[in-house]
N, C-alpha and C. Protein backbone atom coordinates (compact mmCIF):
# COMPACT_ATOMS: atom_id res chain seq x y z
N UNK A 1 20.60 6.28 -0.43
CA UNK A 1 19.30 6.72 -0.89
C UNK A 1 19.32 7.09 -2.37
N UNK A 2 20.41 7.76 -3.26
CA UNK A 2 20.37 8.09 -4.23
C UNK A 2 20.91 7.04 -4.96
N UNK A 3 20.91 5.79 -4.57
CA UNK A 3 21.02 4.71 -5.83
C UNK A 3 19.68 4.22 -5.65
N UNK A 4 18.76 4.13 -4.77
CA UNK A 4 17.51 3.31 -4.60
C UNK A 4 16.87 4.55 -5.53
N UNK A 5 17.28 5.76 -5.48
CA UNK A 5 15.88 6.95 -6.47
C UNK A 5 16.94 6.33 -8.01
N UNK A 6 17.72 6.35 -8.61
CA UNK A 6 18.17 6.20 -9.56
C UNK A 6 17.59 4.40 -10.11
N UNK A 7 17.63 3.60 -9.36
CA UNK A 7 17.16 2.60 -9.53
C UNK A 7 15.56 2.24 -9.79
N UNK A 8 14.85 3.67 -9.24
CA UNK A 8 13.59 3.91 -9.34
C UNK A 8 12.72 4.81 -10.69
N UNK A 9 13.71 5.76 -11.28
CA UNK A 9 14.03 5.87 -12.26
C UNK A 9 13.91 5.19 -13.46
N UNK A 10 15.01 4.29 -13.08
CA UNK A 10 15.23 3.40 -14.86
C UNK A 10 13.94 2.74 -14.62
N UNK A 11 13.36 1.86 -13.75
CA UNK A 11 11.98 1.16 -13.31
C UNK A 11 11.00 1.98 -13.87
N UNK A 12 10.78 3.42 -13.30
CA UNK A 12 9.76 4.11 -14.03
C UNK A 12 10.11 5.15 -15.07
N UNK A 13 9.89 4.88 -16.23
CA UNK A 13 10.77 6.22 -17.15
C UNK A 13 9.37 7.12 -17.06
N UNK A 14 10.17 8.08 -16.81
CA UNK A 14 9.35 9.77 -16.80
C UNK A 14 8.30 9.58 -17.93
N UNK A 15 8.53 9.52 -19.32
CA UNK A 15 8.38 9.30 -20.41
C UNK A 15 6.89 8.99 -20.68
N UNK A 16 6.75 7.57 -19.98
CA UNK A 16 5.65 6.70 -20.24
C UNK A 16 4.87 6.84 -18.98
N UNK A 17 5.56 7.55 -17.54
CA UNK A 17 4.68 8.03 -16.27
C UNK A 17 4.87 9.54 -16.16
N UNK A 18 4.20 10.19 -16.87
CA UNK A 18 4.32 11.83 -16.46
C UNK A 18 3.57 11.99 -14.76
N UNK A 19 4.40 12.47 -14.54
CA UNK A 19 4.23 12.85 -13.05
C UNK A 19 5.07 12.09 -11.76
N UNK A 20 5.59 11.26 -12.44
CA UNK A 20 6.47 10.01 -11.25
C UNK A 20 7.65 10.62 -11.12
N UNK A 21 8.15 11.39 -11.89
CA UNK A 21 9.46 11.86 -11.77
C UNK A 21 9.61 12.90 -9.73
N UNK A 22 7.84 12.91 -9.66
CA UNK A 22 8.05 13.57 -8.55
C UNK A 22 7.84 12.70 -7.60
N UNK A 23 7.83 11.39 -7.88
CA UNK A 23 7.41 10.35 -6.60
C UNK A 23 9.05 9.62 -5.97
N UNK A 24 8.59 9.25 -4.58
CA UNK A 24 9.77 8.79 -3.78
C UNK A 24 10.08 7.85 -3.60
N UNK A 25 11.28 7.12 -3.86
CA UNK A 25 10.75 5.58 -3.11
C UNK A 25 10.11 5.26 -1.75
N UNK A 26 10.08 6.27 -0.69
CA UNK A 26 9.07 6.55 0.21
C UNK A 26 7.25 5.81 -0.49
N UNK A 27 6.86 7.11 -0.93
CA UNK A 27 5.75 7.04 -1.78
C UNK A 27 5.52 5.76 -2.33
N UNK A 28 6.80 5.18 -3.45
CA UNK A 28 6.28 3.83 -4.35
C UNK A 28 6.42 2.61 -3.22
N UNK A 29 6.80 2.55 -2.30
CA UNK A 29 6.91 1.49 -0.77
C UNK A 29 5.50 1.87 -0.62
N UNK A 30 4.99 3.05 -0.16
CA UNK A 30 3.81 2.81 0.61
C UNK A 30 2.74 2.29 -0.28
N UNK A 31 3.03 2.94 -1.51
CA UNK A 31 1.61 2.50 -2.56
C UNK A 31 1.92 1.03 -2.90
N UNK A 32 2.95 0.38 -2.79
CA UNK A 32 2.94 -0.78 -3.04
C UNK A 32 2.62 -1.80 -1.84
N UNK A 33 2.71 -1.40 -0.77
CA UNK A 33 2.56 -2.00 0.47
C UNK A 33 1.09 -1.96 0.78
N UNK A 34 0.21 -0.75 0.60
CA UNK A 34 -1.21 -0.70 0.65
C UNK A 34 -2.06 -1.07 -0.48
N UNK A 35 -1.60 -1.22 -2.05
CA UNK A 35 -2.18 -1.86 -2.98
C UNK A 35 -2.56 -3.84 -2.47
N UNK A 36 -1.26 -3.82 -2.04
CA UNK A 36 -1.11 -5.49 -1.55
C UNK A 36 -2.28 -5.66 -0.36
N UNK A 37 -2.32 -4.70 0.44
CA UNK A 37 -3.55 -4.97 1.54
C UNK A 37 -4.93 -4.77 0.88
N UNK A 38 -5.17 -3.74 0.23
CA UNK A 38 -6.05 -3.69 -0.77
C UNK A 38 -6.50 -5.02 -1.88
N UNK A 39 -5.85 -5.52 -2.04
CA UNK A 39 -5.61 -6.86 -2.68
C UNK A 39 -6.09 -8.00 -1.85
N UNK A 40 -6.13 -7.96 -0.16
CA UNK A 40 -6.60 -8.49 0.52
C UNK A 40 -5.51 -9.97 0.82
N UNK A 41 -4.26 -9.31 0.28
CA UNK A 41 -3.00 -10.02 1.03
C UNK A 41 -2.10 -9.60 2.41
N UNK A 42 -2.65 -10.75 3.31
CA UNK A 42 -2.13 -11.33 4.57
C UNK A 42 -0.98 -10.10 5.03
N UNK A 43 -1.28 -9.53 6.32
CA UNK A 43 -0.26 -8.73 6.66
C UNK A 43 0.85 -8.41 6.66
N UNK A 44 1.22 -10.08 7.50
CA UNK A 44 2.59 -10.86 7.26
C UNK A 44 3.45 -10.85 5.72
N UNK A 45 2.69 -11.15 5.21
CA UNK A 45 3.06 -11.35 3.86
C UNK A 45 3.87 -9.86 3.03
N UNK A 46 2.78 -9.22 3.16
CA UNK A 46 3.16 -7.60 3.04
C UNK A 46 4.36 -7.42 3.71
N UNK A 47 4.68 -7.54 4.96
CA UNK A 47 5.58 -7.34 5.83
C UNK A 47 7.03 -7.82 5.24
N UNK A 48 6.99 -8.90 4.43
CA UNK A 48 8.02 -10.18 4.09
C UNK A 48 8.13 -9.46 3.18
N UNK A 49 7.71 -9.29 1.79
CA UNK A 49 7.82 -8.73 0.88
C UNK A 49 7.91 -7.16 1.09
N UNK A 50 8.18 -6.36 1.94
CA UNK A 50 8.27 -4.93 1.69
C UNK A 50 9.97 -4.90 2.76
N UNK A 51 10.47 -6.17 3.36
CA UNK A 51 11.32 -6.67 4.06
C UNK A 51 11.75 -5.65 5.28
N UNK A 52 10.40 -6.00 6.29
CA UNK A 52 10.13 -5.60 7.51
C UNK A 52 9.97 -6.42 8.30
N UNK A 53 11.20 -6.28 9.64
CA UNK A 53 11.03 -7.01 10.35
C UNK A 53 10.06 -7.47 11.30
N UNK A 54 9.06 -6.17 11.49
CA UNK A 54 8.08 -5.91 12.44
C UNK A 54 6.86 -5.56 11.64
N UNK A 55 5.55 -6.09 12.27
CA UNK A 55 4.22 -5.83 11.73
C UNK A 55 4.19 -4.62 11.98
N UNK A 56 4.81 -3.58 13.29
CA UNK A 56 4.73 -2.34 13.10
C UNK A 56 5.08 -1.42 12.29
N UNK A 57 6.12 -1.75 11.90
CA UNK A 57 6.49 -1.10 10.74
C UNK A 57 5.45 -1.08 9.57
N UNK A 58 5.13 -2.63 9.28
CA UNK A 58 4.63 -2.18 7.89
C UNK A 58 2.74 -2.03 8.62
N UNK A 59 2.53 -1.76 9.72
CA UNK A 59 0.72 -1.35 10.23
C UNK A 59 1.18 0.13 9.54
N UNK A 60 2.20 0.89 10.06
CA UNK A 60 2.79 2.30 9.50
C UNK A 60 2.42 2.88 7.78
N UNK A 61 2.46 1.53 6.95
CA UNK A 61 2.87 1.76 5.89
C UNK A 61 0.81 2.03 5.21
N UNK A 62 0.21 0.90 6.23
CA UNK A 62 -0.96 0.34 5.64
C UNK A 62 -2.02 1.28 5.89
N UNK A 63 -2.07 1.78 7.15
CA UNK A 63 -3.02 3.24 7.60
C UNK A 63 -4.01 3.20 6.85
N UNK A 64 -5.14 2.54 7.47
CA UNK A 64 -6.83 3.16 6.38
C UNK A 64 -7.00 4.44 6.49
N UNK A 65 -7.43 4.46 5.02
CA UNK A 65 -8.11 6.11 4.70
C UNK A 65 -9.47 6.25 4.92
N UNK A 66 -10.30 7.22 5.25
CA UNK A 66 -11.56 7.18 5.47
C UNK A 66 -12.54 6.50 4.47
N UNK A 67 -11.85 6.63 3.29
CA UNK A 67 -12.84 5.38 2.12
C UNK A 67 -12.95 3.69 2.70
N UNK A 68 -11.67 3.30 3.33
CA UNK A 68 -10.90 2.22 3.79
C UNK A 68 -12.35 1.91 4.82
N UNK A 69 -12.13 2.80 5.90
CA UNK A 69 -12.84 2.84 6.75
C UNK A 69 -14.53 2.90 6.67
N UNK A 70 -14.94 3.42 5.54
CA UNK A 70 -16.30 3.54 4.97
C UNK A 70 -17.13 2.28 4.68
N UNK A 71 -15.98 1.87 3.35
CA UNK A 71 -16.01 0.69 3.05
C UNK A 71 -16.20 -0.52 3.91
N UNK A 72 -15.89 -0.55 5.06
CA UNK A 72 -15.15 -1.68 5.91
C UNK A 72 -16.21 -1.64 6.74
N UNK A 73 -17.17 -0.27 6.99
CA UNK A 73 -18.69 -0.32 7.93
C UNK A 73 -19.48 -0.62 7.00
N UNK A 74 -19.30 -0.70 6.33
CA UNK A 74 -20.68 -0.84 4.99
C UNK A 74 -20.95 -2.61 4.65
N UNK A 75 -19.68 -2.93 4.72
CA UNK A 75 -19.34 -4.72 4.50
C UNK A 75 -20.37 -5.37 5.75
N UNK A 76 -19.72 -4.73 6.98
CA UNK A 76 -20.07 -4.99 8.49
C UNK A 76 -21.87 -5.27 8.22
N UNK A 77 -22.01 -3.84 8.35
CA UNK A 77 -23.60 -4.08 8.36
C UNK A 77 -24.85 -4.22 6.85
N UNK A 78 -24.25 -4.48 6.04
CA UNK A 78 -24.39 -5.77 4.97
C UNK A 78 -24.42 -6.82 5.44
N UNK A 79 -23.66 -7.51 5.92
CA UNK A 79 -23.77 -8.74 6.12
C UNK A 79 -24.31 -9.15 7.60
N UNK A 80 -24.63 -7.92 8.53
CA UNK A 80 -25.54 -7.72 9.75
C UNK A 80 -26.65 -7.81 9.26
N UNK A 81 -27.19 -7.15 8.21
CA UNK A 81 -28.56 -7.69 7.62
C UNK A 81 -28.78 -8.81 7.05
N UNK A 82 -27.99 -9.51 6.44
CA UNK A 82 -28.28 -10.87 5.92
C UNK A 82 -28.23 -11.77 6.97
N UNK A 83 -28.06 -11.32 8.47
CA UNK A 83 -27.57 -12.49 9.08
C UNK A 83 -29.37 -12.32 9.97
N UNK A 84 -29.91 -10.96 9.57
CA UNK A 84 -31.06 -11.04 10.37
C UNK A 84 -32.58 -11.47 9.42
């Protein structure tokens, strides 16, 4: 674990990210794993690239937030009205 935070480190220098010095590679996995779904790239894909063997694992990573969820009824019945 303490070569993946040291490796995470030189990647982000404190310097030019004030405040990362407190982030985890926990943390930069998940934000990178839910930016990509956000992005509206393929589950699978996410899964391959975050190198998980199981969609469960990375459903774990992806968890909608209530904006997620807001957003996602609002699309719904948008396009429930255009269809009427």
């Amino acid at each position: 674990r303490k070569s993946k935070k040291k490796a995470v480190t030189k990647i982000y220098d404190d310097r030019d990210n004030p405040g990362l010095e407190e982030a985890t590679v926990h943390c930069l996995r998940h934000s990178f794993a839910k930016n990509l779904v956000d992005a509206g790239t393929p589950l699978q894909v996410v899964a391959q690239l975050a190198g998980h063997e199981s969609l469960q694992t990375t459903r774990r990573y992806v968890t909608p937030i209530e904006a997620d969820l807001r957003r996602g009824a609002h699309r719904s019945c948008t396009a429930l009205k255009r269809k009427l």
